[in-house]
Protein backbone atom coordinates (compact mmCIF):
# COMPACT_ATOMS: atom_id res chain seq x y z
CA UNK A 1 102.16 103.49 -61.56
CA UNK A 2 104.37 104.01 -58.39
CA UNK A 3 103.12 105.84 -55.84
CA UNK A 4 104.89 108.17 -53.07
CA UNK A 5 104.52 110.45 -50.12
CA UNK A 6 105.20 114.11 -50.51
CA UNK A 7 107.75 113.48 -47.49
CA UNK A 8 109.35 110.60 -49.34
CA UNK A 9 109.77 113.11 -52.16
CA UNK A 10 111.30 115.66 -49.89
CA UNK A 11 113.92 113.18 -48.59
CA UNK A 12 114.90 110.84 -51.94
CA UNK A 13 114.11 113.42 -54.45
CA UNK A 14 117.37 112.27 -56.04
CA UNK A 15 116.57 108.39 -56.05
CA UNK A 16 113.26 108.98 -57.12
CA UNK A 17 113.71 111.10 -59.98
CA UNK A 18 116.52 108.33 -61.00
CA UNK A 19 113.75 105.53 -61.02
CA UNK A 20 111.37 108.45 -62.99
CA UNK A 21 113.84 108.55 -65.88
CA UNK A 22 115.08 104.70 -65.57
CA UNK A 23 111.08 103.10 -65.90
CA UNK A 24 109.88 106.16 -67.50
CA UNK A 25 106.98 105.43 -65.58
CA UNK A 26 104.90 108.11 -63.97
CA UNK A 27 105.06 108.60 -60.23
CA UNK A 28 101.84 110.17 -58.09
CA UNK A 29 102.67 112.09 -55.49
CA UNK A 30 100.24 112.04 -52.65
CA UNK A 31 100.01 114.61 -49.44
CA UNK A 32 97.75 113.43 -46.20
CA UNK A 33 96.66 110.08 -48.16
CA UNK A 34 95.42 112.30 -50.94
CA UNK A 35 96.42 112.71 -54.56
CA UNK A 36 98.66 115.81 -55.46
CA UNK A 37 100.65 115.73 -58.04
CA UNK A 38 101.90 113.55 -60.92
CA UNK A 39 105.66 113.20 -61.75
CA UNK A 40 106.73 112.65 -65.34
CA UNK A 41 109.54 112.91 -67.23
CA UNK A 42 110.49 115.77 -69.97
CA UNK A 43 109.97 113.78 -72.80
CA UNK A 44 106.45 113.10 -71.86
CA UNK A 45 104.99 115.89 -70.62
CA UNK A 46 106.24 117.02 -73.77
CA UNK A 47 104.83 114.69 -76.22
CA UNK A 48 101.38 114.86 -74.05
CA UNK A 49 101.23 118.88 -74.34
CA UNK A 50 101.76 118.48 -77.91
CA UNK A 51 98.89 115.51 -78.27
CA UNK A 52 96.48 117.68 -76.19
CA UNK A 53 97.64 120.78 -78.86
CA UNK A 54 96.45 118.61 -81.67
CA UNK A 55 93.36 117.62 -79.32
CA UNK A 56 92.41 121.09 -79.18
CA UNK A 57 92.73 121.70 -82.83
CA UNK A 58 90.50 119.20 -83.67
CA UNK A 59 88.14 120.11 -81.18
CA UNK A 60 87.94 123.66 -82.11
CA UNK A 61 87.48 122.07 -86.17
CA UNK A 62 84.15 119.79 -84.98
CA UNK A 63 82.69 122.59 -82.54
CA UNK A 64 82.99 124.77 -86.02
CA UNK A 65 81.49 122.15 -88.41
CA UNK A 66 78.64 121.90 -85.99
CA UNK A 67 78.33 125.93 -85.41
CA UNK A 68 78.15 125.65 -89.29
CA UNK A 69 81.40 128.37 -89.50
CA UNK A 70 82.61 126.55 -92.07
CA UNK A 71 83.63 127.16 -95.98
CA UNK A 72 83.53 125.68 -98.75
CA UNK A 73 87.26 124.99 -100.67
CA UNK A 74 86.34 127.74 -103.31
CA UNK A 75 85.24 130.18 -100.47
CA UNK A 76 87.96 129.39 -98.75
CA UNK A 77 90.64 130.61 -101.53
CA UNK A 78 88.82 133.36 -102.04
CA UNK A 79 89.22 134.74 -98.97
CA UNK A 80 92.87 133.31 -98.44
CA UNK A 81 93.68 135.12 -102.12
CA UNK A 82 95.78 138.05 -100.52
CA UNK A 83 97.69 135.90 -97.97
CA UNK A 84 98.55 132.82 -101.25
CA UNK A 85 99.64 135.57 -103.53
C-alpha cells in the first residue's frame, strides 16, 4: 500500500489520485507521522460498503439464532400470510 503525507496530498492531489485509479491500490494518508485517512477508489469503497451490508445481515441472523428469536418455516408463513397474499 502506498503511503503519503497530508502535505503531499495538498500539493499532487491530481497525480495522486491518477496513480489511485491507475494501481487501484489504496493510498494512507498520514498527518504528523500518524495515520489519517485511507484513499480508495469509487468502485471499492463501493463494493466494501456493500460486503460490510451483507456482513451486517448475517451478523444480525447469528446474534438472533443465538437470542433464540427465531421461527420455524411453518411459523414463519403464518405470520408472513397477509404480506404473500
Amino acid at each position: 500500500m502506498k503511503t503519503e503525507l497530508v502535505t503531499t496530498l495538498k500539493r499532487q492531489a491530481t497525480q495522486i489520485l491518477s496513480d489511485l485509479h491507475s494501481s487501484g491500490e489504496p493510498v494512507l494518508i498520514t498527518e504528523h507521522g500518524k495515520p489519517s485517512a485511507y484513499l480508495v477508489d469509487v468502485d471499492s469503497y463501493e463494493f466494501m460498503q456493500s460486503r460490510m451490508s451483507v456482513l451486517e445481515g448475517i451478523s444480525r441472523g447469528e446474534r438472533a439464532i443465538l437470542e433464540n428469536r427465531t421461527y420455524t418455516q411453518s411459523e414463519a408463513k403464518g405470520k408472513m400470510k397477509k404480506w404473500l397474499s
